[in-house]
PDB file of N, CA and C in Angstrom:
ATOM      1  N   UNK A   1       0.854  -1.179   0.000  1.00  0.00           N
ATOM      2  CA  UNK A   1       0.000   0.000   0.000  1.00  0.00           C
ATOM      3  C   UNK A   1       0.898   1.240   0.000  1.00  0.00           C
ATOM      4  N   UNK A   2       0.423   2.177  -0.905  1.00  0.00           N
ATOM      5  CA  UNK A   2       1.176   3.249  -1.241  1.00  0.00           C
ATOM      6  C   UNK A   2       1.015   4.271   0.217  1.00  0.00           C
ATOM      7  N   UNK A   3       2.136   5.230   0.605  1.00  0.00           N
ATOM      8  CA  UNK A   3       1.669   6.128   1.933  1.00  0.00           C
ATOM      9  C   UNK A   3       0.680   6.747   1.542  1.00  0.00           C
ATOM     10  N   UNK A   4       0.293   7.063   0.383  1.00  0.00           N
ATOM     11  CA  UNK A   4      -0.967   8.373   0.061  1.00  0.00           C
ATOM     12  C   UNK A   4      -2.053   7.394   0.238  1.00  0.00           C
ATOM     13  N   UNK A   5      -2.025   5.986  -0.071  1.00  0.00           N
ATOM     14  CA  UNK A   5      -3.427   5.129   0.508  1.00  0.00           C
ATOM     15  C   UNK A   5      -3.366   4.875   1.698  1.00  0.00           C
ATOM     16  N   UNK A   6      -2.326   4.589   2.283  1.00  0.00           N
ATOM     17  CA  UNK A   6      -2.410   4.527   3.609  1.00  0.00           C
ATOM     18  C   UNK A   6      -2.947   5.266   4.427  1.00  0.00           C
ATOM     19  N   UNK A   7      -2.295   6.699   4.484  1.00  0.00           N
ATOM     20  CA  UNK A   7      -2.793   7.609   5.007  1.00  0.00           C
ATOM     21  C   UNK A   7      -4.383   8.221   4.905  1.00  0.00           C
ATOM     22  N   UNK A   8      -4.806   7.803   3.696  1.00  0.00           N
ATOM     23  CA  UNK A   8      -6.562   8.170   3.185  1.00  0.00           C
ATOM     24  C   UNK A   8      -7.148   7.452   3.830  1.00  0.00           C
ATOM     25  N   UNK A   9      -6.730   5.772   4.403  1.00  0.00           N
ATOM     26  CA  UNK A   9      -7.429   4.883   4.955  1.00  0.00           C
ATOM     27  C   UNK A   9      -7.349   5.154   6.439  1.00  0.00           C
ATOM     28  N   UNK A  10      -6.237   6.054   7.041  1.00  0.00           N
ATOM     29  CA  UNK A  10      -6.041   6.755   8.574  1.00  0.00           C
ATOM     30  C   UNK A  10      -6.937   8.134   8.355  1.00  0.00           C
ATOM     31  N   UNK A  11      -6.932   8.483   7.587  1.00  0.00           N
ATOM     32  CA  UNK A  11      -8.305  10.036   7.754  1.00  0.00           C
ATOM     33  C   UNK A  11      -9.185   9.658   8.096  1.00  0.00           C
ATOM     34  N   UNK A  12      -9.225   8.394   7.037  1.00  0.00           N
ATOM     35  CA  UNK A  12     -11.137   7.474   6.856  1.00  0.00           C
ATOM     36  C   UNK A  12     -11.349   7.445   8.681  1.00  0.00           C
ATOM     37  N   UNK A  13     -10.676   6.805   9.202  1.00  0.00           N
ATOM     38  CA  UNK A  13     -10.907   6.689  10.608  1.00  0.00           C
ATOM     39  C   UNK A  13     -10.638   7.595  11.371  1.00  0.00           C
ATOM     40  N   UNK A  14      -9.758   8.589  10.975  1.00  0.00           N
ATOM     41  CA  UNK A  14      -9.832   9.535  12.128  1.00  0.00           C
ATOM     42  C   UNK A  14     -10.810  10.553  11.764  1.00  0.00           C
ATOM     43  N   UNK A  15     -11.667  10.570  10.633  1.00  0.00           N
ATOM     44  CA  UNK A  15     -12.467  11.548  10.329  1.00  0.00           C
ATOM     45  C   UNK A  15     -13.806  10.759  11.010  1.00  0.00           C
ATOM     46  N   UNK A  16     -13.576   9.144  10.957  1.00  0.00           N
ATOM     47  CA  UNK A  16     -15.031   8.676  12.271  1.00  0.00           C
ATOM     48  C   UNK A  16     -15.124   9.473  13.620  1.00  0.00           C
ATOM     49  N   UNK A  17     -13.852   9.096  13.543  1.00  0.00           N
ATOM     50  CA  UNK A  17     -13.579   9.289  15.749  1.00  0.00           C
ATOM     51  C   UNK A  17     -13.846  10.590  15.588  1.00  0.00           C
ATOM     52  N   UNK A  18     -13.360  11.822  14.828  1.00  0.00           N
ATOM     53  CA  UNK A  18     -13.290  13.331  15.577  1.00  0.00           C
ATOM     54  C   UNK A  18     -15.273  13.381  15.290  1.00  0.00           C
ATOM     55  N   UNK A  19     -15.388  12.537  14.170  1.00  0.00           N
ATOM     56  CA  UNK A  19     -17.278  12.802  14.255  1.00  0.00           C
ATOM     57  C   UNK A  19     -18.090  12.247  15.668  1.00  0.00           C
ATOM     58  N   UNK A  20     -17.684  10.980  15.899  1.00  0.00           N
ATOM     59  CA  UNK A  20     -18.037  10.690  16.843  1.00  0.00           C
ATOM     60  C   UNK A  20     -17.920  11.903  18.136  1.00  0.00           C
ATOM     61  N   UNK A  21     -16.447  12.109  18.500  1.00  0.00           N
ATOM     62  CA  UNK A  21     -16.157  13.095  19.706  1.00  0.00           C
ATOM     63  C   UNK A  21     -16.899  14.197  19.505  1.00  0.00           C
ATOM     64  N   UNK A  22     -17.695  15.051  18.402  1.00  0.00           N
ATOM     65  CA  UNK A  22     -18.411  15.790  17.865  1.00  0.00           C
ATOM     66  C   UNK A  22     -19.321  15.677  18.500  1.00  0.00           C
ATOM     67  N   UNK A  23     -19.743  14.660  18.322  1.00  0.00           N
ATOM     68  CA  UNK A  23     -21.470  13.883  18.777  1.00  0.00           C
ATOM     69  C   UNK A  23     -21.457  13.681  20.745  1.00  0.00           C
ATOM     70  N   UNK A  24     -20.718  13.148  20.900  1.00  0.00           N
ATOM     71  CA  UNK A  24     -20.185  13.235  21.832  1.00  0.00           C
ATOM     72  C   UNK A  24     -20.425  14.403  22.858  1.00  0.00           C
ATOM     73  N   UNK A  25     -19.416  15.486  22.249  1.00  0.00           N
ATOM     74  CA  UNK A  25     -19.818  16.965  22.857  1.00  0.00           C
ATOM     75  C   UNK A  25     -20.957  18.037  22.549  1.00  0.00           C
ATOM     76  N   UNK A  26     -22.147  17.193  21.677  1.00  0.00           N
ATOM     77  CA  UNK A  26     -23.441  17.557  21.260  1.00  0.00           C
ATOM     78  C   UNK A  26     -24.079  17.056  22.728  1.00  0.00           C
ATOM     79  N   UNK A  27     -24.080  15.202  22.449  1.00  0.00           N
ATOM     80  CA  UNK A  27     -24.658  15.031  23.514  1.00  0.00           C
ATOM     81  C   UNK A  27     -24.900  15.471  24.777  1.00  0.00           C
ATOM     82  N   UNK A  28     -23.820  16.109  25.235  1.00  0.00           N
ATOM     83  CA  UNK A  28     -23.142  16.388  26.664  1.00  0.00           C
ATOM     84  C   UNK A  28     -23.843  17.808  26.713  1.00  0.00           C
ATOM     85  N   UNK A  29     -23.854  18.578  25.675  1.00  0.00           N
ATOM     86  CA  UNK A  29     -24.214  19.648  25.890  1.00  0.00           C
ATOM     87  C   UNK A  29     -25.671  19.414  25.866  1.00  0.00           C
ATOM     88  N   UNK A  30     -26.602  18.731  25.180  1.00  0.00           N
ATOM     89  CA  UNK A  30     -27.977  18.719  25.368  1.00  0.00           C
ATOM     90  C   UNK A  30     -28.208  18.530  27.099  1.00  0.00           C
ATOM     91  N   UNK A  31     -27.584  17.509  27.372  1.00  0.00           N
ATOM     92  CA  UNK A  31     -28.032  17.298  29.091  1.00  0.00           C
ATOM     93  C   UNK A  31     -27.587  17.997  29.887  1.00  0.00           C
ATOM     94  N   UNK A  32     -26.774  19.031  29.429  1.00  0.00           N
ATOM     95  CA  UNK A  32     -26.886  19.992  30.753  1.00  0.00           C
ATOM     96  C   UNK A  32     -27.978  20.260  31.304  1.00  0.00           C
ATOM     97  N   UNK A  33     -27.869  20.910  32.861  1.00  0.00           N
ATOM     98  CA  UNK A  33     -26.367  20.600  33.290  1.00  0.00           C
ATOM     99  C   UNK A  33     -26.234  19.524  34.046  1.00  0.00           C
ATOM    100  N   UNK A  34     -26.590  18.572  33.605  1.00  0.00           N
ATOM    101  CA  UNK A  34     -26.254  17.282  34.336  1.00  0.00           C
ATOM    102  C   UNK A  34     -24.653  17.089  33.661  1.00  0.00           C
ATOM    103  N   UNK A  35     -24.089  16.986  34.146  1.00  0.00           N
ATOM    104  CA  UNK A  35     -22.507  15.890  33.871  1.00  0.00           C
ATOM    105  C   UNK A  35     -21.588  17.315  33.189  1.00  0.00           C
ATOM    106  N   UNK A  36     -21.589  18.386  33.589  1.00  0.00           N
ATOM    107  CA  UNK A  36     -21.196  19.646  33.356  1.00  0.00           C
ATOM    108  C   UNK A  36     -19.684  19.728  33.499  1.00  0.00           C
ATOM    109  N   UNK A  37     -19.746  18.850  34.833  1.00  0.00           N
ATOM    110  CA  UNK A  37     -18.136  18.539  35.360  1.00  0.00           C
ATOM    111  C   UNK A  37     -17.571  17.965  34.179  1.00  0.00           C
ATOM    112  N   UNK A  38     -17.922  17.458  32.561  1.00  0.00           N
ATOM    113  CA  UNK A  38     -17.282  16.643  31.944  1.00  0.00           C
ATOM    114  C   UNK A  38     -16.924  17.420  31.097  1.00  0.00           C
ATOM    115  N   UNK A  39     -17.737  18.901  31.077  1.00  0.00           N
ATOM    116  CA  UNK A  39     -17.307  19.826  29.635  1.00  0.00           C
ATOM    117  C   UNK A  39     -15.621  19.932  29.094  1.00  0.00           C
ATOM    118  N   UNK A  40     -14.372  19.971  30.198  1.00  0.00           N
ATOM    119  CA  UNK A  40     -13.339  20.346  29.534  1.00  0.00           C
ATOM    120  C   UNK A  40     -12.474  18.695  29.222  1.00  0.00           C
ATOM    121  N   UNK A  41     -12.896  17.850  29.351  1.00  0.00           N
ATOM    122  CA  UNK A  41     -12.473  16.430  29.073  1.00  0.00           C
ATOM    123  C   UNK A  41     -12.959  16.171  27.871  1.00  0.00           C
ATOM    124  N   UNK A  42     -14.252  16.618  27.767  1.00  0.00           N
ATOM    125  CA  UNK A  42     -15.027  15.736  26.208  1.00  0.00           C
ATOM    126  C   UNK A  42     -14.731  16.879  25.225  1.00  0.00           C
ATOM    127  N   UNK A  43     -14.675  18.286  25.496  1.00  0.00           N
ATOM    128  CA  UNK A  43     -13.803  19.145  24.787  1.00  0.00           C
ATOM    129  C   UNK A  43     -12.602  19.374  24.527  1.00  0.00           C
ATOM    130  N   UNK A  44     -11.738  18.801  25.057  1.00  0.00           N
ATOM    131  CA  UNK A  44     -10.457  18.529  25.026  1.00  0.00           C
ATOM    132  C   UNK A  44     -10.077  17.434  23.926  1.00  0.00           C
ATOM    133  N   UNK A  45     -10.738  16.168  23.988  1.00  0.00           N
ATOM    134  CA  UNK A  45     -10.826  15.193  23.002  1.00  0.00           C
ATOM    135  C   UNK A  45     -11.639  15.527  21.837  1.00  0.00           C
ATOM    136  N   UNK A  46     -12.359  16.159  22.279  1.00  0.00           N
ATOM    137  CA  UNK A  46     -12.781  16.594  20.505  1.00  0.00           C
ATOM    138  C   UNK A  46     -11.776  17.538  20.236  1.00  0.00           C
ATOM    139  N   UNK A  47     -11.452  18.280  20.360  1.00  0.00           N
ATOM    140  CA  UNK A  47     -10.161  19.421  20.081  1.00  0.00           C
ATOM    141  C   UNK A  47      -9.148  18.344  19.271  1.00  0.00           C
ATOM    142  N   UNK A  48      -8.515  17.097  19.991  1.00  0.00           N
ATOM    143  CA  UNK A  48      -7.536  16.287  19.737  1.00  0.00           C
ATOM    144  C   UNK A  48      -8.091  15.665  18.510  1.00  0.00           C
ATOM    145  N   UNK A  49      -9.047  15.488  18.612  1.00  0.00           N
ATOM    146  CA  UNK A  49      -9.138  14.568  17.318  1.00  0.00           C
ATOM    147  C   UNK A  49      -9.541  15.448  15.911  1.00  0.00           C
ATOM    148  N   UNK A  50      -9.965  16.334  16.286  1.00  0.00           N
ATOM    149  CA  UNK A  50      -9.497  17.180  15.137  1.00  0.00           C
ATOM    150  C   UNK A  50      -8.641  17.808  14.879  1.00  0.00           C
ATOM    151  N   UNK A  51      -7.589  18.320  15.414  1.00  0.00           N
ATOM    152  CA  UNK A  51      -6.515  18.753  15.399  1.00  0.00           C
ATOM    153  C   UNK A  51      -5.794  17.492  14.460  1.00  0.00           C
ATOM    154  N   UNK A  52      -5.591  16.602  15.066  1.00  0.00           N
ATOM    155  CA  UNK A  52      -4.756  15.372  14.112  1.00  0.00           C
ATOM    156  C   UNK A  52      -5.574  15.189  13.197  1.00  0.00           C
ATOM    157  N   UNK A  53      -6.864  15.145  12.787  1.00  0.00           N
ATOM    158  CA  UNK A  53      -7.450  14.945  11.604  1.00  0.00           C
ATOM    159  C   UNK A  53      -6.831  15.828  10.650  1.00  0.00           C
ATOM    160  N   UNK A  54      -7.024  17.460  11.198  1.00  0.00           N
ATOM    161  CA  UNK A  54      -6.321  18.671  10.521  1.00  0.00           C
ATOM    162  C   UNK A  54      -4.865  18.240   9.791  1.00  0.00           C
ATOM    163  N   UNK A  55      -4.099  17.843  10.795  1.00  0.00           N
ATOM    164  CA  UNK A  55      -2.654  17.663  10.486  1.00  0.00           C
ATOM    165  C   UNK A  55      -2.285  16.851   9.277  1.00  0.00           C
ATOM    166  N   UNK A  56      -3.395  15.386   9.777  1.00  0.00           N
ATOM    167  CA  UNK A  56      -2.835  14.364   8.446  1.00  0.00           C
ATOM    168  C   UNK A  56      -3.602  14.840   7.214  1.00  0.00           C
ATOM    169  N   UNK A  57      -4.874  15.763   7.100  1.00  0.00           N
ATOM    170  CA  UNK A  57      -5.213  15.796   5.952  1.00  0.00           C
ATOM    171  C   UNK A  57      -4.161  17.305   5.395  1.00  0.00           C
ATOM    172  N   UNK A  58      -3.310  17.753   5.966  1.00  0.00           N
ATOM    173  CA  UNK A  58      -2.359  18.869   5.551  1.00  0.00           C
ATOM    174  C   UNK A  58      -1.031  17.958   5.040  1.00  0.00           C
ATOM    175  N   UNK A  59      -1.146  16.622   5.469  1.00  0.00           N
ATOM    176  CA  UNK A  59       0.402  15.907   4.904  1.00  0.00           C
ATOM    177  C   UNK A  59       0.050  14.824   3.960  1.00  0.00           C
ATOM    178  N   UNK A  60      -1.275  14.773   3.989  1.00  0.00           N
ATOM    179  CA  UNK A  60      -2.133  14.034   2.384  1.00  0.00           C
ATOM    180  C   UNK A  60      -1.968  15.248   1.476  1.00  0.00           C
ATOM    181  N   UNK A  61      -2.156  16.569   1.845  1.00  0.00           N
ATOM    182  CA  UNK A  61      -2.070  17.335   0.827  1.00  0.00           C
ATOM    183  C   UNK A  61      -0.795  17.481   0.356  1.00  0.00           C
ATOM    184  N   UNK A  62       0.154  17.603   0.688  1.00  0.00           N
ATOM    185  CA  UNK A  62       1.438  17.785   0.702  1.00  0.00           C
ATOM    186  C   UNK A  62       2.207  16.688   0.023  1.00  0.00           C
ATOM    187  N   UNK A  63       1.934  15.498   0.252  1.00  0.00           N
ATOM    188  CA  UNK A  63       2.265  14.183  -0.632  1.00  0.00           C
ATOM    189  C   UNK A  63       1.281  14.511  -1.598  1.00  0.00           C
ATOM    190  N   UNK A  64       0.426  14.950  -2.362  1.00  0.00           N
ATOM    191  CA  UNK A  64      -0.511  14.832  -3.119  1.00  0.00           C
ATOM    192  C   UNK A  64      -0.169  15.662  -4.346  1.00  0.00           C
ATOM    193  N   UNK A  65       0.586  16.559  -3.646  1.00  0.00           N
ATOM    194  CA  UNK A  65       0.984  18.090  -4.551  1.00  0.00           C
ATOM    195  C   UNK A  65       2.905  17.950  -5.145  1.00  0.00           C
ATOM    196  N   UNK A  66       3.701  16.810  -4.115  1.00  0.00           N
ATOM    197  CA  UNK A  66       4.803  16.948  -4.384  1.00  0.00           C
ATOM    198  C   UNK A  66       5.064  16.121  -5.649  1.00  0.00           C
TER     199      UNK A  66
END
């Protein structure tokens, strides 16, 4: 497997998880304020997982263009 497939098949999944952590910090926010204490943990991980989503789809671009 070529790195530019490789890496499309690591977005594929990290573009699940940061959706999921999305959903995640939807959920959390509908039930306030029950579980309020959780806002900077489940925001923190959504932050992370898009942030690295960000990153690898900036070094797919970058292999894509060289």
């Amino acid at each position: 497997m070529t790195d530019i497939a490789a890496l499309k098949d690591e977005i594929k999944k990290l573009n699940a998880r940061a959706t999921a952590k999305k959903m995640d910090l939807h959920d959390l926010s509908e039930e306030l304020p029950v579980s309020w204490e959780r806002i900077p943990e489940v925001a923190q991980e959504t932050f992370d997982a898009f942030k690295l989503l960000a990153e690898k789809r900036a070094r797919l671009k970058a292999l894509e263009t060289a």
